[in-house]
N, C-alpha and C. Protein backbone atom coordinates (compact mmCIF):
# COMPACT_ATOMS: atom_id res chain seq x y z
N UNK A 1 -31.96 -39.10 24.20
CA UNK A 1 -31.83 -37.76 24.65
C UNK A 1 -31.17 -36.90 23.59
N UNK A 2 -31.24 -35.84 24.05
CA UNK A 2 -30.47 -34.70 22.84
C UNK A 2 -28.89 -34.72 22.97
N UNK A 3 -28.26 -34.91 22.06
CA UNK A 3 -27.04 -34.97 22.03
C UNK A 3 -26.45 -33.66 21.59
N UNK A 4 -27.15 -32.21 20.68
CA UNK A 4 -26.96 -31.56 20.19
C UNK A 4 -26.00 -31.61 19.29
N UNK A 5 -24.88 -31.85 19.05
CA UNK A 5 -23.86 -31.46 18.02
C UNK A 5 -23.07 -32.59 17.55
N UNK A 6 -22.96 -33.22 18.77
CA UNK A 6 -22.82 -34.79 18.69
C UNK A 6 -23.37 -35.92 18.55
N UNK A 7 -22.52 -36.55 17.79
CA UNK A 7 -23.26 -38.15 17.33
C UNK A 7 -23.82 -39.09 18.28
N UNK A 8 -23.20 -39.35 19.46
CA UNK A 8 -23.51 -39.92 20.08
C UNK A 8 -23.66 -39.41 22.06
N UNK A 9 -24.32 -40.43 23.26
CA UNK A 9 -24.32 -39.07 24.25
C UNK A 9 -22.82 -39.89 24.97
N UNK A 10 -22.01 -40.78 24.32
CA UNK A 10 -20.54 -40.88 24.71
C UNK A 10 -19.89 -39.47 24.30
N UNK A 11 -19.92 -39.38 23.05
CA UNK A 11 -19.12 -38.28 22.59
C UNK A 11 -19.71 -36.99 23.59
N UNK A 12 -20.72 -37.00 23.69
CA UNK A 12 -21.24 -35.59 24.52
C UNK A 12 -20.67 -35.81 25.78
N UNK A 13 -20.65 -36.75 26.32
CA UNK A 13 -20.47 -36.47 27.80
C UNK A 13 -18.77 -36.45 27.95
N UNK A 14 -18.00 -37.40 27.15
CA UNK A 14 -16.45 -37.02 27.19
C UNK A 14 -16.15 -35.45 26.93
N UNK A 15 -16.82 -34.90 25.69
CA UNK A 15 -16.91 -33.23 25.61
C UNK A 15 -17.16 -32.72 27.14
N UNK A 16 -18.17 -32.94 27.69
CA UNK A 16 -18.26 -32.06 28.84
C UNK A 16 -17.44 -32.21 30.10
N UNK A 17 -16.56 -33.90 29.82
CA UNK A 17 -15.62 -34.07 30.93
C UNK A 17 -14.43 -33.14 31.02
N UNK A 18 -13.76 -33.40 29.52
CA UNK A 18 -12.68 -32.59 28.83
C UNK A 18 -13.03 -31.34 28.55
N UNK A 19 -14.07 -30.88 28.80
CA UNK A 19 -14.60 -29.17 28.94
C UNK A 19 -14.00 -28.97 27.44
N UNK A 20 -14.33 -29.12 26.31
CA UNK A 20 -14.11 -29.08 24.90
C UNK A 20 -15.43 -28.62 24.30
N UNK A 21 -14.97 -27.75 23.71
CA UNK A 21 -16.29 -26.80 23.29
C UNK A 21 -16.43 -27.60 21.36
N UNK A 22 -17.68 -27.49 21.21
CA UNK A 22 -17.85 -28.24 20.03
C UNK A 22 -17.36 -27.25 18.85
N UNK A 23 -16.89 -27.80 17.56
CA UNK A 23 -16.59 -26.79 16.30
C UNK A 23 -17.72 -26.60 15.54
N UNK A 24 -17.65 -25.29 15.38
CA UNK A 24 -18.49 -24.82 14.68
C UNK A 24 -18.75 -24.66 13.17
N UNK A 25 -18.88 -25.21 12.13
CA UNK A 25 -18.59 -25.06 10.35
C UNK A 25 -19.84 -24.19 9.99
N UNK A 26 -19.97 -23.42 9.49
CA UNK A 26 -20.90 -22.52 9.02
C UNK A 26 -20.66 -22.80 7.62
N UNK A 27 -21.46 -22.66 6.81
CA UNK A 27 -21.38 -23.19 5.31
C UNK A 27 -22.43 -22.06 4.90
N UNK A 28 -22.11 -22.10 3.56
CA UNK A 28 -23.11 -20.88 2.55
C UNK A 28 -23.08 -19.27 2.92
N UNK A 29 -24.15 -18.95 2.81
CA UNK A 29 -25.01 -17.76 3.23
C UNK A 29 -24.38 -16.49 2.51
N UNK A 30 -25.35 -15.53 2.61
CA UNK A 30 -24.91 -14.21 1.35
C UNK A 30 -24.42 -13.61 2.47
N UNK A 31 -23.46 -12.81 1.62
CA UNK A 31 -22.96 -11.58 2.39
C UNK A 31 -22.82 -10.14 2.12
N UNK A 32 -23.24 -9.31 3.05
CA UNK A 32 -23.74 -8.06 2.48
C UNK A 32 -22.70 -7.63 1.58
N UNK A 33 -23.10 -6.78 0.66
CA UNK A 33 -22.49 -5.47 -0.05
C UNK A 33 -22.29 -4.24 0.86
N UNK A 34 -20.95 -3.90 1.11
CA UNK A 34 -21.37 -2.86 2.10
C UNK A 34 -21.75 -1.45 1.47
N UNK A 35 -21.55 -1.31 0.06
CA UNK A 35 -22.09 -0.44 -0.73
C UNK A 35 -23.71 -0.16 -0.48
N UNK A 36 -24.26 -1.45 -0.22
CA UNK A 36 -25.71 -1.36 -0.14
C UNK A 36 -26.19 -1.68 0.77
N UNK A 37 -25.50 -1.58 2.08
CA UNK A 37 -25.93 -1.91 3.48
C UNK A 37 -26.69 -0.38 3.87
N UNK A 38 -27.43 -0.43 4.70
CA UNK A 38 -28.71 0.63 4.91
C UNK A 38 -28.18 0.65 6.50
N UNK A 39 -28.04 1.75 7.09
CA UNK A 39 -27.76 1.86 8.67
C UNK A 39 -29.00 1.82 9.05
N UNK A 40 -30.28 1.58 8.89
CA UNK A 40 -31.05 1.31 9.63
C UNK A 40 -31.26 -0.38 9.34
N UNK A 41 -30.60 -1.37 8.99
CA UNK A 41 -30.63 -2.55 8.69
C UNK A 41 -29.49 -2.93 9.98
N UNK A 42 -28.58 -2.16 9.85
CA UNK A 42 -27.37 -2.33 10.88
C UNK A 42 -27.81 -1.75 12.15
N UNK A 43 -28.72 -1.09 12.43
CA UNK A 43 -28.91 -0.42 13.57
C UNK A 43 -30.10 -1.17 13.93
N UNK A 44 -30.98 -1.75 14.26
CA UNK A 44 -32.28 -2.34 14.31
C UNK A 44 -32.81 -1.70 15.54
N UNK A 45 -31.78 -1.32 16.61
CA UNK A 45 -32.76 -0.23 17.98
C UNK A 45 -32.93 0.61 17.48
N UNK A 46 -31.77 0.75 17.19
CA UNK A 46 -32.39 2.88 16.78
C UNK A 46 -33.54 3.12 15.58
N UNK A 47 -33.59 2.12 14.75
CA UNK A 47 -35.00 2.14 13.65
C UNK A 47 -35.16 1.03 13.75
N UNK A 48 -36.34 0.79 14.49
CA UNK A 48 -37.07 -0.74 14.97
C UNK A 48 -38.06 -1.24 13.65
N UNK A 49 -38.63 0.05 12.78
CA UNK A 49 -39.27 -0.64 11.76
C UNK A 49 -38.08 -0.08 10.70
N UNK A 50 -37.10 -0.06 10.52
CA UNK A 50 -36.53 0.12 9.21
C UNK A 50 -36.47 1.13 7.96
N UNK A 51 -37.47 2.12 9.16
CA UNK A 51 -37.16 3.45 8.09
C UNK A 51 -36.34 4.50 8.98
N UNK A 52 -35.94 5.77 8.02
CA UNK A 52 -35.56 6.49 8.79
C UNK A 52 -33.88 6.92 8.23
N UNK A 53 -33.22 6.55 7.95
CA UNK A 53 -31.79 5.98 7.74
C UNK A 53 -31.19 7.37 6.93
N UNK A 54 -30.12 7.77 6.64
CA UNK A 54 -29.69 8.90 5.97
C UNK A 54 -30.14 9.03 4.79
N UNK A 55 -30.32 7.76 3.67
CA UNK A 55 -30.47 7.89 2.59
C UNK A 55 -32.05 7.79 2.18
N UNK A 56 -32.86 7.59 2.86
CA UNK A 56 -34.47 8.30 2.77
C UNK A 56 -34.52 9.32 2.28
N UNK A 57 -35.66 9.16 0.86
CA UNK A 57 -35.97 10.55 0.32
C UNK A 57 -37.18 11.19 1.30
N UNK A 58 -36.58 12.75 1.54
CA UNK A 58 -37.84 13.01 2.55
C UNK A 58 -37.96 14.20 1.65
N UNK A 59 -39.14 15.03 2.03
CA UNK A 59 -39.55 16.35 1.53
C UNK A 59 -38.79 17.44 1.37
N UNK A 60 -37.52 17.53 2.33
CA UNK A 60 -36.63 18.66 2.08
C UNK A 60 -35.23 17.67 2.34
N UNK A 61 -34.84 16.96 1.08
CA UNK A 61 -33.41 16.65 1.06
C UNK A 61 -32.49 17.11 2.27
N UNK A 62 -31.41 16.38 2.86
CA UNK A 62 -30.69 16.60 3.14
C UNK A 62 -29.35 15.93 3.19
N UNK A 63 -28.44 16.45 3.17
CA UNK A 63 -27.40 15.62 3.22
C UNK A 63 -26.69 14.67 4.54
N UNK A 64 -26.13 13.72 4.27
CA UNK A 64 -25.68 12.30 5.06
C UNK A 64 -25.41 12.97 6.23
N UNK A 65 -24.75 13.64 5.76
CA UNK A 65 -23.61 14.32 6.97
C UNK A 65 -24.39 14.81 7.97
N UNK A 66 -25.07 15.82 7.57
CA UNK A 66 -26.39 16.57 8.20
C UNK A 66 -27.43 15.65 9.09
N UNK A 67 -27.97 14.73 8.30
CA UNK A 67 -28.19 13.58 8.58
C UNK A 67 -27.52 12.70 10.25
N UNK A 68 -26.47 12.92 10.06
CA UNK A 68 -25.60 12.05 11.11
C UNK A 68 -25.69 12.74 12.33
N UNK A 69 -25.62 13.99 12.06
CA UNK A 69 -25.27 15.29 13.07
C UNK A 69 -26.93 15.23 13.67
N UNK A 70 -27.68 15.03 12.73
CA UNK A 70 -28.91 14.86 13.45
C UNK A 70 -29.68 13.86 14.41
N UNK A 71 -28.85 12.69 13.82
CA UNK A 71 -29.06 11.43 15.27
C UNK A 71 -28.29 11.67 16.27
N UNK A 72 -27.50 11.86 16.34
CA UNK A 72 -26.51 12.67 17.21
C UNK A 72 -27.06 13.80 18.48
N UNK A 73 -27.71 14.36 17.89
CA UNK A 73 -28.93 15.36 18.77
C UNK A 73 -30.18 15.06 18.98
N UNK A 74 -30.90 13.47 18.81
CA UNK A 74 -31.88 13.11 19.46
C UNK A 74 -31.71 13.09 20.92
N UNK A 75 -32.56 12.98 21.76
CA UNK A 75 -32.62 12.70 23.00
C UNK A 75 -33.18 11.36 22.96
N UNK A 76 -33.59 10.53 22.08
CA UNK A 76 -33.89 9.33 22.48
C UNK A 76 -32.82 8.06 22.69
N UNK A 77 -33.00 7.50 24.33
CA UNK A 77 -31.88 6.57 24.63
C UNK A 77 -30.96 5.94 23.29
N UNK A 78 -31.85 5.68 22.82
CA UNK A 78 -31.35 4.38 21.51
C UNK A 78 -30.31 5.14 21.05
N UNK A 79 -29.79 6.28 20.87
CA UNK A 79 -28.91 7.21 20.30
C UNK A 79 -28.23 7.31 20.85
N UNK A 80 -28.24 7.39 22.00
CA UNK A 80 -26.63 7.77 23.10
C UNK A 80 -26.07 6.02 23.05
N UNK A 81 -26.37 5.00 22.68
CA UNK A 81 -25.26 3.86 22.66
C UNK A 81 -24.37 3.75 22.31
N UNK A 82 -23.01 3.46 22.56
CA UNK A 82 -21.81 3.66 22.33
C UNK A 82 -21.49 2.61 20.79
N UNK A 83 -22.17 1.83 20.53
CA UNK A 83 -21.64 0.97 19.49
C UNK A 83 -22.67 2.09 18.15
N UNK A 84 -23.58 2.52 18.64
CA UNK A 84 -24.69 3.58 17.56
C UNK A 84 -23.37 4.93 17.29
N UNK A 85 -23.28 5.54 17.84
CA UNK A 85 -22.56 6.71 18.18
C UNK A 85 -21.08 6.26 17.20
N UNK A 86 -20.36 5.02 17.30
CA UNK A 86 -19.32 4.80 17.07
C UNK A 86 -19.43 4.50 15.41
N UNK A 87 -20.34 3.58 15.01
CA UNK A 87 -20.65 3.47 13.23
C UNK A 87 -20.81 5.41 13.07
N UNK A 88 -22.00 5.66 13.54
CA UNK A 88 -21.77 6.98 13.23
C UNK A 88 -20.88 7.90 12.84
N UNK A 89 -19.67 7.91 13.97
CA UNK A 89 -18.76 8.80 14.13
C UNK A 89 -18.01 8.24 12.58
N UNK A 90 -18.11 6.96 12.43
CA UNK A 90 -16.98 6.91 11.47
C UNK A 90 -17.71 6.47 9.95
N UNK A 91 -18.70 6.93 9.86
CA UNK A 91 -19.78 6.98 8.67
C UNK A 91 -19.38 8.71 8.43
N UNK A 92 -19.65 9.68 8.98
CA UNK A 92 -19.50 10.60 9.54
C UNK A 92 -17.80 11.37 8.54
N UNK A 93 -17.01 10.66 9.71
CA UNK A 93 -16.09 11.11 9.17
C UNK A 93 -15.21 10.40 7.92
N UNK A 94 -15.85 9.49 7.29
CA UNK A 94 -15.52 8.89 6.09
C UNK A 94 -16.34 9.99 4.79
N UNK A 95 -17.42 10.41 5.27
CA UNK A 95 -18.10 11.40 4.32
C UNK A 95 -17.07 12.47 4.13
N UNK A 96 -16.54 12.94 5.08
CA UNK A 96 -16.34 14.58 5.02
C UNK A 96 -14.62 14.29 4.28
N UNK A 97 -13.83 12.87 4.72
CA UNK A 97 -12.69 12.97 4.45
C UNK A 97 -13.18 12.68 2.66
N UNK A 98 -13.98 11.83 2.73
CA UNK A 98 -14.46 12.10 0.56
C UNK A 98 -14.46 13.45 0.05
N UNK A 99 -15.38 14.03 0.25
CA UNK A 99 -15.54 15.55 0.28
C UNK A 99 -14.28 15.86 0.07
N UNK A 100 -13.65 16.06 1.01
CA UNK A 100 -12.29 16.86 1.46
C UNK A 100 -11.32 16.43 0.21
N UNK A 101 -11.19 15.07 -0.33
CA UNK A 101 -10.50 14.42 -1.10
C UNK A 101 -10.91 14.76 -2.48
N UNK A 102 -12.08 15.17 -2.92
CA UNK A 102 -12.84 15.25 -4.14
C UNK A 102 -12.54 17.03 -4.18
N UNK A 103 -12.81 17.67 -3.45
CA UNK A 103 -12.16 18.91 -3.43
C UNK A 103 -10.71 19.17 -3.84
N UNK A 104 -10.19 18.17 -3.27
CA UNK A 104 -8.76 18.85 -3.40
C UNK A 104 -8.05 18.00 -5.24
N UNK A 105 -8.99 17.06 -4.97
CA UNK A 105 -8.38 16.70 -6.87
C UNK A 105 -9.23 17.96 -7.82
N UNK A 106 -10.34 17.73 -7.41
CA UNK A 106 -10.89 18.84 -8.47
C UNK A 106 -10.09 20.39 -8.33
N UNK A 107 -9.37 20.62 -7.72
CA UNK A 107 -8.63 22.01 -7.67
C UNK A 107 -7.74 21.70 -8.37
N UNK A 108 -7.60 23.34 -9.28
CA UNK A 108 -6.18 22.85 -10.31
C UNK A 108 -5.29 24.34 -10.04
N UNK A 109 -4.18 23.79 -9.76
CA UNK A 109 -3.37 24.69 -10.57
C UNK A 109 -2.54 24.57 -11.92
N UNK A 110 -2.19 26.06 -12.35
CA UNK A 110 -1.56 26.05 -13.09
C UNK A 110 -2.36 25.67 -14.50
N UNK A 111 -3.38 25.56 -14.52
CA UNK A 111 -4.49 25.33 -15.47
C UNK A 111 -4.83 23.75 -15.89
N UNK A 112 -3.82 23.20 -14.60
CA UNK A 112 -4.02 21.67 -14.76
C UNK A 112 -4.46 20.97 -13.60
N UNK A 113 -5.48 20.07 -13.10
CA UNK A 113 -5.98 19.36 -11.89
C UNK A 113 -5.09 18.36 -11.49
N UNK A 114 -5.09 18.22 -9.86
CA UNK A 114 -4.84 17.35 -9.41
C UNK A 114 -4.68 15.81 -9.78
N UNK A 115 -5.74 15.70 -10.04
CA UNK A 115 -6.17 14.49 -10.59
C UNK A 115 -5.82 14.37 -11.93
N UNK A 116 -5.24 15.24 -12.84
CA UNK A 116 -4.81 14.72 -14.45
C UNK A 116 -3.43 14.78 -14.09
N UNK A 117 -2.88 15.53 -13.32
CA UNK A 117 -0.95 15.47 -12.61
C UNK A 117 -1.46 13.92 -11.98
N UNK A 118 -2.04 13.33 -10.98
CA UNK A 118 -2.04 11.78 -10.17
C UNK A 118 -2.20 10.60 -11.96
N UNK A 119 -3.06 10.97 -12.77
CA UNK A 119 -3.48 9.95 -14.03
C UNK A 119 -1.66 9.96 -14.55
N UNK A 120 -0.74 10.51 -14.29
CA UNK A 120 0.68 10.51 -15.19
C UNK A 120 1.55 9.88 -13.87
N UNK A 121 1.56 9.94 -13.21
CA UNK A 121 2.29 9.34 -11.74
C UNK A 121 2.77 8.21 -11.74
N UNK A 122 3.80 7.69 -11.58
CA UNK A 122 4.11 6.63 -12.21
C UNK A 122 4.60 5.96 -10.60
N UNK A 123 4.71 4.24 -10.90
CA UNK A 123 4.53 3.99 -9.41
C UNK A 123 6.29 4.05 -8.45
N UNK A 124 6.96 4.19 -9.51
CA UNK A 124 8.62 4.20 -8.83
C UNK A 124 8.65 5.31 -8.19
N UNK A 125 8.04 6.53 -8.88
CA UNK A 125 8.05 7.91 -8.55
C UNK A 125 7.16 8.09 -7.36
N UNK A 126 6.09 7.34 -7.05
CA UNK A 126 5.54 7.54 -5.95
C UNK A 126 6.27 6.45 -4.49
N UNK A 127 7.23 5.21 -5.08
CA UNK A 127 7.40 5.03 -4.05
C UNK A 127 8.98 5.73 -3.42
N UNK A 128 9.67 6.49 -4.46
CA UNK A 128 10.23 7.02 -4.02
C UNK A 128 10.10 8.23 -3.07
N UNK A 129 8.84 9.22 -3.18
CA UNK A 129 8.50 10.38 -2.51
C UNK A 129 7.92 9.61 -1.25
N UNK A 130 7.06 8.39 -1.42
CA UNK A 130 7.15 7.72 -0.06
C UNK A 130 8.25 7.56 1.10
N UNK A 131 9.48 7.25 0.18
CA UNK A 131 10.52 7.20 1.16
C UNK A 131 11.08 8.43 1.73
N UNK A 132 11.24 9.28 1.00
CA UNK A 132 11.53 10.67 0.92
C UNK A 132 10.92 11.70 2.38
N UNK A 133 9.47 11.02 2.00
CA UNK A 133 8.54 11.69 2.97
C UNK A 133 8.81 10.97 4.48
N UNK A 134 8.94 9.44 5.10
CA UNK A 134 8.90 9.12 5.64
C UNK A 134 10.08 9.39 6.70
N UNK A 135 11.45 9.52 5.74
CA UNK A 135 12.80 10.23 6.30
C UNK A 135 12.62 11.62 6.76
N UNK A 136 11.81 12.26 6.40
CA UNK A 136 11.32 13.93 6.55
C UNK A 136 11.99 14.61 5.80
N UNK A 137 12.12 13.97 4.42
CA UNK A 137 12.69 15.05 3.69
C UNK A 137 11.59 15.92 2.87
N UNK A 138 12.10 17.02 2.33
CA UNK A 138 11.32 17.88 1.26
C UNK A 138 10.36 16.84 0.18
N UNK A 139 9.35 16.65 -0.58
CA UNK A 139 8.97 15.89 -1.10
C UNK A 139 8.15 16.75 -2.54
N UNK A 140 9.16 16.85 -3.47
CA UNK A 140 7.87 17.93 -4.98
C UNK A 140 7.90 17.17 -5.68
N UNK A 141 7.59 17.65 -6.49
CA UNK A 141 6.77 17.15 -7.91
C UNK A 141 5.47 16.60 -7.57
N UNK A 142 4.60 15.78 -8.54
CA UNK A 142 3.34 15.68 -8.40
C UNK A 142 3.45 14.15 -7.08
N UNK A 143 3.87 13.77 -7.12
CA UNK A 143 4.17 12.54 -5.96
C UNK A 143 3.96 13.23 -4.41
N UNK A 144 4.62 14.26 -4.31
CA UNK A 144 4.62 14.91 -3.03
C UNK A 144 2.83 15.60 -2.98
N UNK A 145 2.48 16.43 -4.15
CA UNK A 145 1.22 17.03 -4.11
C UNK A 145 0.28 15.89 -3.66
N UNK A 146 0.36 14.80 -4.40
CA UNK A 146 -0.81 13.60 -4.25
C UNK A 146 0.05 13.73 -2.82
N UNK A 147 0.90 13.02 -1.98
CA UNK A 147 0.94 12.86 -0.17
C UNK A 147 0.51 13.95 0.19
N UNK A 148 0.28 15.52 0.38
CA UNK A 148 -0.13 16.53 0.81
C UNK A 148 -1.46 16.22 0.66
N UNK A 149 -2.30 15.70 -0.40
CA UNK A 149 -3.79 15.79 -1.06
C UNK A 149 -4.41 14.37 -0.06
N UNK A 150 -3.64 13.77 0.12
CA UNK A 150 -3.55 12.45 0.68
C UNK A 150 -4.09 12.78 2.41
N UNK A 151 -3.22 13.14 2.78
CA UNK A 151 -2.63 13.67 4.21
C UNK A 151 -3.64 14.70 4.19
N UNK A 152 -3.86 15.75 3.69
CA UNK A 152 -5.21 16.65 4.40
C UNK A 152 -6.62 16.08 3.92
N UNK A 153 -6.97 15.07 3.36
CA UNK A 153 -7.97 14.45 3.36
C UNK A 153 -8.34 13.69 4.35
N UNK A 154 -7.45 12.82 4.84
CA UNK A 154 -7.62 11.95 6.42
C UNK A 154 -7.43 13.11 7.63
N UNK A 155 -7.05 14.25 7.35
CA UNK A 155 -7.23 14.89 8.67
C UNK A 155 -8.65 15.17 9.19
N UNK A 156 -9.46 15.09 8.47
CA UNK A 156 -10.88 15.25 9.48
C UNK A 156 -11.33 13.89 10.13
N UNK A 157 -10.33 12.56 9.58
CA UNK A 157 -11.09 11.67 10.35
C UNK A 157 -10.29 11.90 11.94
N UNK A 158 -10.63 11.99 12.85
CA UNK A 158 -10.07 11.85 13.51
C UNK A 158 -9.52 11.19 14.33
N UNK A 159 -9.66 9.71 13.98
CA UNK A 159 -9.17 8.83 14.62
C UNK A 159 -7.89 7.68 14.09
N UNK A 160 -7.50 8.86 12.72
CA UNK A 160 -6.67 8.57 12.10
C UNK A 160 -5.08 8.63 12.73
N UNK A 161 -4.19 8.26 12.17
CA UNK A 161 -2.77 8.06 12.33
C UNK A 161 -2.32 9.87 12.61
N UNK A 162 -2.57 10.11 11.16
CA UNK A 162 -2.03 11.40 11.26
C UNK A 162 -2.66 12.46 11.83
N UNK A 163 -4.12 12.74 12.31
CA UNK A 163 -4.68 12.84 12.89
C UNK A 163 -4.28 13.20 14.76
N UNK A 164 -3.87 11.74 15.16
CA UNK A 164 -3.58 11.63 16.25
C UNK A 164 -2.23 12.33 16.58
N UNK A 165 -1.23 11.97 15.71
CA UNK A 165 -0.10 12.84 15.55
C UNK A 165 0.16 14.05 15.57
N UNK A 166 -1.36 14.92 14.90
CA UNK A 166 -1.31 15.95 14.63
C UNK A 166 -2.22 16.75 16.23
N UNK A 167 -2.78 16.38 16.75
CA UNK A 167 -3.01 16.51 17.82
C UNK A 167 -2.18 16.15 19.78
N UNK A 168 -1.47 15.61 19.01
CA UNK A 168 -0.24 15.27 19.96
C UNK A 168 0.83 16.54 20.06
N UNK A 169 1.03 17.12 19.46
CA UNK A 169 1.75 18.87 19.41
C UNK A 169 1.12 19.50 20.26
């Protein structure tokens, strides 16, 4: 008879006396890149043949975001699922907090960027404005700018820390 997992049908049937679930060893197998994972590979209801997905070149470009907002406003069932809706939401708002983050380094004052004040930052100096910040004290120099640049970049996710905090007022 079939023993399935076990060697012998002693060993199987003591398993099913002792209600002992068998171990499982999984060995090998690739694992995605999530760089190069395709949401219609991850989604298989909502694109049953595999096209369709944000990053499809179509005739009039559009962007991810746009994109997202647009499955979002199908009427077809496959779209209102809560596990579809939920990658979404946070595909979604991982775009806009990039954006938001790439904006705010590329802004300069003072005739100097964000991002060439963060390249000189040294790491004592940042974990000190860490502490600084966490006590609620005042926090300048470029240590404090990067936590400000930091902190309004995760505010559009909204299911973030500070986020939630910031909606709790």
């Amino acid at each position: 008879g079939d023993t399935g997992v076990y060697d012998t049908n002693q060993k199987f049937v003591k398993a099913m006396i002792d209600r002992t679930m068998p171990t499982l060893l999984v060995s090998g197998g690739k694992y995605a890149d999530m760089r190069e994972l395709q949401l219609e590979d991850v989604c298989p209801l909502q694109f049953p043949w595999g096209q369709g997905g944000p990053k499809v070149k179509r005739r009039t470009p559009i962007s991810a975001e746009e994109c997202y907002r647009h499955y979002c406003r199908l009427s077809l069932q496959q779209f209102f699922r809560g596990d579809f809706i939920l990658i979404i939401n946070h595909m979604f708002n991982r775009q806009r907090s990039f954006r938001t983050a790439v904006v705010t380094c590329k802004s300069s004052l003072f005739g100097q960027s964000l991002a060439e004040k963060i390249s000189t930052l040294k790491m004592k100096d940042l974990d000190k404005a860490l502490i600084q910040h966490e006590t609620n004290q005042n926090v300048t120099g470029t240590a404090g700018e990067y936590i400000r640049a930091v902190e309004a970049s995760c505010k559009p996710v909204g299911y973030s820390a500070l986020s939630a905090k910031q909606n709790r007022r």
